[in-house]
N, C-alpha and C. Protein backbone atom coordinates (compact mmCIF):
# COMPACT_ATOMS: atom_id res chain seq x y z
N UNK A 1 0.84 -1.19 0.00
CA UNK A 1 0.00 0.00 0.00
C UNK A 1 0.88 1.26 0.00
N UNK A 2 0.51 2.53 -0.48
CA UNK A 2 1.20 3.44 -0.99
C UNK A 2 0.85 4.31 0.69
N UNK A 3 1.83 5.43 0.30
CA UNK A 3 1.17 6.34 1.75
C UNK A 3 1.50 7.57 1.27
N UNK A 4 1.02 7.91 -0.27
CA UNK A 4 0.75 8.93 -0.91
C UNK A 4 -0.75 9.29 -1.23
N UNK A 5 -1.19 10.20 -0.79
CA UNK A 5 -2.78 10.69 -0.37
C UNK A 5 -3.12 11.49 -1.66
N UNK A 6 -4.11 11.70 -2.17
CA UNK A 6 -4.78 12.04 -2.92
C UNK A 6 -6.62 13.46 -2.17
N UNK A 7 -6.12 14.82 -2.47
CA UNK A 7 -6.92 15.50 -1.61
C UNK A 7 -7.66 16.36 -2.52
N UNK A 8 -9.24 16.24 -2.88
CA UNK A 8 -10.10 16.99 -3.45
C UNK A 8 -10.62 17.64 -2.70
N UNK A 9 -11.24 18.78 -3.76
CA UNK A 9 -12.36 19.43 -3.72
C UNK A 9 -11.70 20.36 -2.24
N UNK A 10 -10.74 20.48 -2.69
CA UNK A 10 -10.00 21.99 -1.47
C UNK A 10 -10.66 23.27 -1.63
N UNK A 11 -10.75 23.96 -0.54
CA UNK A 11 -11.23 25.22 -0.63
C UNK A 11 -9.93 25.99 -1.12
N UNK A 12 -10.06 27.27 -2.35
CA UNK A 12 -8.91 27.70 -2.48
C UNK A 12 -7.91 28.18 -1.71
N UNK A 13 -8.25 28.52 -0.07
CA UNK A 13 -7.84 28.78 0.76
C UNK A 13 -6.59 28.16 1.71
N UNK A 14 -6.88 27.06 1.15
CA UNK A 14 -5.84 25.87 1.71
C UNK A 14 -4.54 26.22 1.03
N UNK A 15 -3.69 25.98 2.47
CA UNK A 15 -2.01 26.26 1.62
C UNK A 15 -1.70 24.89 1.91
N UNK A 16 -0.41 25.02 1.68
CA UNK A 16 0.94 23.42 1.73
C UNK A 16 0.72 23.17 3.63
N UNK A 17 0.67 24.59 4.13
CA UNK A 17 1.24 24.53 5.02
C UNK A 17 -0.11 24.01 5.97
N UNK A 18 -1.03 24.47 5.57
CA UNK A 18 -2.04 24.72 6.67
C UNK A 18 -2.65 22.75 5.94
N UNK A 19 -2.40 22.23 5.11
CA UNK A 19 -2.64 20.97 4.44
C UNK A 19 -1.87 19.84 5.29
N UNK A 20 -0.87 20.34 5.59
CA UNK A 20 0.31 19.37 6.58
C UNK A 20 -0.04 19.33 7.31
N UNK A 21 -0.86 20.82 7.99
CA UNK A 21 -1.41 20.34 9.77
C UNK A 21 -1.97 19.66 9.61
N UNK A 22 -3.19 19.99 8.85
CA UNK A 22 -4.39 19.28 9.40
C UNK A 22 -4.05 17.19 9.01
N UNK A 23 -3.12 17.01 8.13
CA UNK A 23 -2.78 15.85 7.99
C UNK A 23 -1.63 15.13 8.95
N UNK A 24 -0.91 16.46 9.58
CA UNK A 24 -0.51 15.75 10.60
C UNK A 24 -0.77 15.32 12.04
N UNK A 25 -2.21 15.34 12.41
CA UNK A 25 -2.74 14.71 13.46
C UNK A 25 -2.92 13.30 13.28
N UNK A 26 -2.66 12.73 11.94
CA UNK A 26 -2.76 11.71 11.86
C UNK A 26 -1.08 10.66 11.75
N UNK A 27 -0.30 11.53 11.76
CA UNK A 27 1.24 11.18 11.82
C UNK A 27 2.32 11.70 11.04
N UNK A 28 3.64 11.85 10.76
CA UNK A 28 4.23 12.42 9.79
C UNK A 28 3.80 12.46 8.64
N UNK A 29 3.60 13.95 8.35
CA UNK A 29 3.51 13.82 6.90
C UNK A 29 5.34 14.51 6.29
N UNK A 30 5.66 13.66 5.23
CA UNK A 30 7.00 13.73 4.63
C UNK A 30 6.85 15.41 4.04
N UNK A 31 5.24 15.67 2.84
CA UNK A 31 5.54 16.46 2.03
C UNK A 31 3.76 16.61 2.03
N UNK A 32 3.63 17.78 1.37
CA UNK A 32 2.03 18.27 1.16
C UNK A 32 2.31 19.11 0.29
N UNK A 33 1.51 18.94 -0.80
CA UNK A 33 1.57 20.38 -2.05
C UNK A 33 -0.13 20.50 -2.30
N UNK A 34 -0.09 21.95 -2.40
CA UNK A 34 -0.96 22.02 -3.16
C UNK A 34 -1.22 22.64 -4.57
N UNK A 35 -1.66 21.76 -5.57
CA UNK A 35 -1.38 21.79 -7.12
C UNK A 35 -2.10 23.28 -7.15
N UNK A 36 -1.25 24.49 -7.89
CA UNK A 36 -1.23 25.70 -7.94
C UNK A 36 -1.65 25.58 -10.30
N UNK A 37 -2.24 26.44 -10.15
CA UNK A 37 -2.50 27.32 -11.60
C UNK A 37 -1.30 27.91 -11.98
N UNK A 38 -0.54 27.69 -13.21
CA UNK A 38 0.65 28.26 -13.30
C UNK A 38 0.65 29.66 -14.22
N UNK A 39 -0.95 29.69 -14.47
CA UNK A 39 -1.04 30.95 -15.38
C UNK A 39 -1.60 32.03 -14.06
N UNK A 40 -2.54 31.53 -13.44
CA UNK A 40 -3.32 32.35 -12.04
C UNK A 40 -2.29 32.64 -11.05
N UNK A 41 -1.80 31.75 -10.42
CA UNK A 41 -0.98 31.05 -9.69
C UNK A 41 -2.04 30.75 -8.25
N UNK A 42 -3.31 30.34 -8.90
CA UNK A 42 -4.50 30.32 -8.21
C UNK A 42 -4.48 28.75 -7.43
N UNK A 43 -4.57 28.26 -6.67
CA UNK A 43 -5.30 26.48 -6.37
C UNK A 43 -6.09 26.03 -7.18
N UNK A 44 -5.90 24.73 -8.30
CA UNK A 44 -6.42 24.15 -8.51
C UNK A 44 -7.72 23.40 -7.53
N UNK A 45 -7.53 23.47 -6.48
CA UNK A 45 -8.83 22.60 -5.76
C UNK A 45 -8.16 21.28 -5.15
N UNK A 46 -7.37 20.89 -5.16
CA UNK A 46 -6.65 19.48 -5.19
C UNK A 46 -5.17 19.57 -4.71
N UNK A 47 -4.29 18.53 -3.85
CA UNK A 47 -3.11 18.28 -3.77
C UNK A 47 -3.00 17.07 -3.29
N UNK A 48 -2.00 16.99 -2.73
CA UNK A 48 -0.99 15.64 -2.37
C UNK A 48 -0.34 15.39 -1.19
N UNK A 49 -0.40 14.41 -0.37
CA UNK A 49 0.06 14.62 0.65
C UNK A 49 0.78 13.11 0.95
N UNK A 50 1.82 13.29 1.42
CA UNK A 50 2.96 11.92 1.62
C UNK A 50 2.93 11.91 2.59
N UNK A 51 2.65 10.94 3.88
CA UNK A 51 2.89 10.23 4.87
C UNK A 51 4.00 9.31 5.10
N UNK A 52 4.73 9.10 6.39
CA UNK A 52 5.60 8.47 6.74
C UNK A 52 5.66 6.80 6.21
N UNK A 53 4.24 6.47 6.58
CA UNK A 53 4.01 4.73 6.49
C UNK A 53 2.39 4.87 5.84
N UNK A 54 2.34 3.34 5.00
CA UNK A 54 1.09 3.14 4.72
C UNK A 54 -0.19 3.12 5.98
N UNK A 55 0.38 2.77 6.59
CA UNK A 55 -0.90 2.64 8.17
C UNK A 55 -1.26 4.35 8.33
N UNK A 56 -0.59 5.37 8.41
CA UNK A 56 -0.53 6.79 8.92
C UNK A 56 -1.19 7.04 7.66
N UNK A 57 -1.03 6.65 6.45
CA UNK A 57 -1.84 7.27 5.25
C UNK A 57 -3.64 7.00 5.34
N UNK A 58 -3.37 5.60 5.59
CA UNK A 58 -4.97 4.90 5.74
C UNK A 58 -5.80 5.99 6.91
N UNK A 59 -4.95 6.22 7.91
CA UNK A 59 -5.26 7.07 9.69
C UNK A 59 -5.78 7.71 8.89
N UNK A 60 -5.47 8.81 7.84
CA UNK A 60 -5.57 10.41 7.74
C UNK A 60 -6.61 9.99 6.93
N UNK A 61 -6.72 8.80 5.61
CA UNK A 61 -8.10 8.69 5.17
C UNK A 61 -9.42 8.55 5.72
N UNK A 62 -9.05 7.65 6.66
CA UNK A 62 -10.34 7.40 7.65
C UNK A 62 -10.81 8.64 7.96
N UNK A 63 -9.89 9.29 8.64
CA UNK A 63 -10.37 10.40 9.19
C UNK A 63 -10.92 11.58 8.83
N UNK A 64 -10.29 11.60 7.59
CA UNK A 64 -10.51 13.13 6.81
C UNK A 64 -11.21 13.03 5.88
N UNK A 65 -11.21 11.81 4.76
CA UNK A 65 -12.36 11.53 4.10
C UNK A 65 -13.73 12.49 4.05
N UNK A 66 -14.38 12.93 3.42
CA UNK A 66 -15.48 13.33 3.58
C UNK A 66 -16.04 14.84 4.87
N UNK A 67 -15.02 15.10 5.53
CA UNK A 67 -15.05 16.38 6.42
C UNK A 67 -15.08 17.78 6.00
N UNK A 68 -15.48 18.50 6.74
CA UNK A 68 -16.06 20.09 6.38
C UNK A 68 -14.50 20.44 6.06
N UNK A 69 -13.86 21.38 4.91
CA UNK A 69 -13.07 22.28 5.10
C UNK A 69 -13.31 23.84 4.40
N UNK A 70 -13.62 24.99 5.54
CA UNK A 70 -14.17 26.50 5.11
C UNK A 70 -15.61 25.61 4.02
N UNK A 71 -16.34 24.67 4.77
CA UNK A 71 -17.69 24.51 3.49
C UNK A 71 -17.42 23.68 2.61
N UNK A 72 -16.43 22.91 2.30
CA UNK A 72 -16.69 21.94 1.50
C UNK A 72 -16.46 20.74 1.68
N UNK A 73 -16.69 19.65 1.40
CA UNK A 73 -16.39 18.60 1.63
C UNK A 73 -15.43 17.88 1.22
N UNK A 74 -14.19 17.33 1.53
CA UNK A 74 -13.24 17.11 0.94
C UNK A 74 -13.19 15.75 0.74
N UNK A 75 -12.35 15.55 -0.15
CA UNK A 75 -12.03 13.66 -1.00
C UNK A 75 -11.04 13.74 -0.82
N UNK A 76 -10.52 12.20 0.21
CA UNK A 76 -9.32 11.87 0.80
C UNK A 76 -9.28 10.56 0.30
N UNK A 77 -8.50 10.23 -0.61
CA UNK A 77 -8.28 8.61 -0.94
C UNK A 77 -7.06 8.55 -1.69
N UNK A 78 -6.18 7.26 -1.58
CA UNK A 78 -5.14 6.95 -2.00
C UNK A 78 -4.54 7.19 -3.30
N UNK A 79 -3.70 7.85 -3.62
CA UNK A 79 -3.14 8.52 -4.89
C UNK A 79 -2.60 7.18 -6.15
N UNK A 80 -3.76 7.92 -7.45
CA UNK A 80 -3.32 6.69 -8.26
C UNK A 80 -1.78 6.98 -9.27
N UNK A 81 -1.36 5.99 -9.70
CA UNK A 81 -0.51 6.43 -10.43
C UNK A 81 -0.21 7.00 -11.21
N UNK A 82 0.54 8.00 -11.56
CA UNK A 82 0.52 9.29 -12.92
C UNK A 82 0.00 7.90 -14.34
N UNK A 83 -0.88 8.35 -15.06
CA UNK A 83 -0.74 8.18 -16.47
C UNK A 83 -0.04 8.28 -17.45
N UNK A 84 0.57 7.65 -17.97
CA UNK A 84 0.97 8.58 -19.21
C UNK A 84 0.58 9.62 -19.92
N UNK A 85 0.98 10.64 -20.30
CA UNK A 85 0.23 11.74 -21.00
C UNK A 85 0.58 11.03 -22.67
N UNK A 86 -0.30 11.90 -23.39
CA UNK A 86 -0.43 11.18 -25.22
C UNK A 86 0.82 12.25 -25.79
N UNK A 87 0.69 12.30 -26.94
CA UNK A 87 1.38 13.21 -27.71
C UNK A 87 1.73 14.77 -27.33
N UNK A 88 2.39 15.54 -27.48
CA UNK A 88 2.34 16.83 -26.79
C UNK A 88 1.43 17.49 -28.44
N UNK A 89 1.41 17.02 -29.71
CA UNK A 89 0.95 17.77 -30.62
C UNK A 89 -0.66 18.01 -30.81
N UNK A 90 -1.26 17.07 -29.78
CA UNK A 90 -2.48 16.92 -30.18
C UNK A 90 -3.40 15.80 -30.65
N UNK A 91 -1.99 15.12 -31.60
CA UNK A 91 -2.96 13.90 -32.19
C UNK A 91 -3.39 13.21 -31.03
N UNK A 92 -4.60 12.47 -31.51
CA UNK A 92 -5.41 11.50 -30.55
C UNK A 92 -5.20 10.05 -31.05
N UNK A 93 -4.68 10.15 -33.13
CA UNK A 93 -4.96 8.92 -34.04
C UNK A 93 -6.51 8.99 -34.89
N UNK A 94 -7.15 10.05 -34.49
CA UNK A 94 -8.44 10.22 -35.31
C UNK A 94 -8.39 10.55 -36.61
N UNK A 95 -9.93 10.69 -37.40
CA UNK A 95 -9.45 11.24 -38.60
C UNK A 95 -9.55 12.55 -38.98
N UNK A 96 -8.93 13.35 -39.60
CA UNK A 96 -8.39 15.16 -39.68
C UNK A 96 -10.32 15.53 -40.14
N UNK A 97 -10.37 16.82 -39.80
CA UNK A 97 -11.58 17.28 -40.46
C UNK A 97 -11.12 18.24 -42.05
N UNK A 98 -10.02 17.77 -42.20
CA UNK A 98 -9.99 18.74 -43.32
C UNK A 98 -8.82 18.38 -44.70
């Protein structure tokens, strides 16, 4: 099991910093980001949070899962693995409209 966290539906208000507290009542957290707009430099809504051990990751899910933050409800569940991204040009492999 991974003990890399996966955190939705953030109020934009949430920093790195104030993301670590509240995840560290549940045990070390290594690292906390929160994914920033690089044109805004606004919060996406979403970040990441690394825990010491898989058991301390599961703690902070249980716990935080589904809880008020400033009004919203947040999504706490285990971080899936990056995807590959496709082409940087666009193609998909479809056929051209023109």
């Amino acid at each position: 099991m991974s003990s890399k966290i996966y955190v939705g539906n953030l109020p934009y208000s949430v920093t790195n910093e104030s993301l670590q507290s509240n995840f560290g009542e549940f045990g070390d957290v290594t690292s906390a980001k929160v994914m920033m707009d690089r044109d805004t430099g606004r919060s996406k809504g979403f970040g990441f949070v690394e825990m010491a051990s898989p058991e301390m990751a599961q703690a902070a899910i249980n716990g935080l899962n589904g809880q008020s933050v400033d009004g919203r409800s947040i999504v706490v569940n285990l971080a899936r693995p990056m995807e590959p991204r496709g082409a940087s040009d666009g193609y998909r492999g479809g056929r051209s409209s023109y």
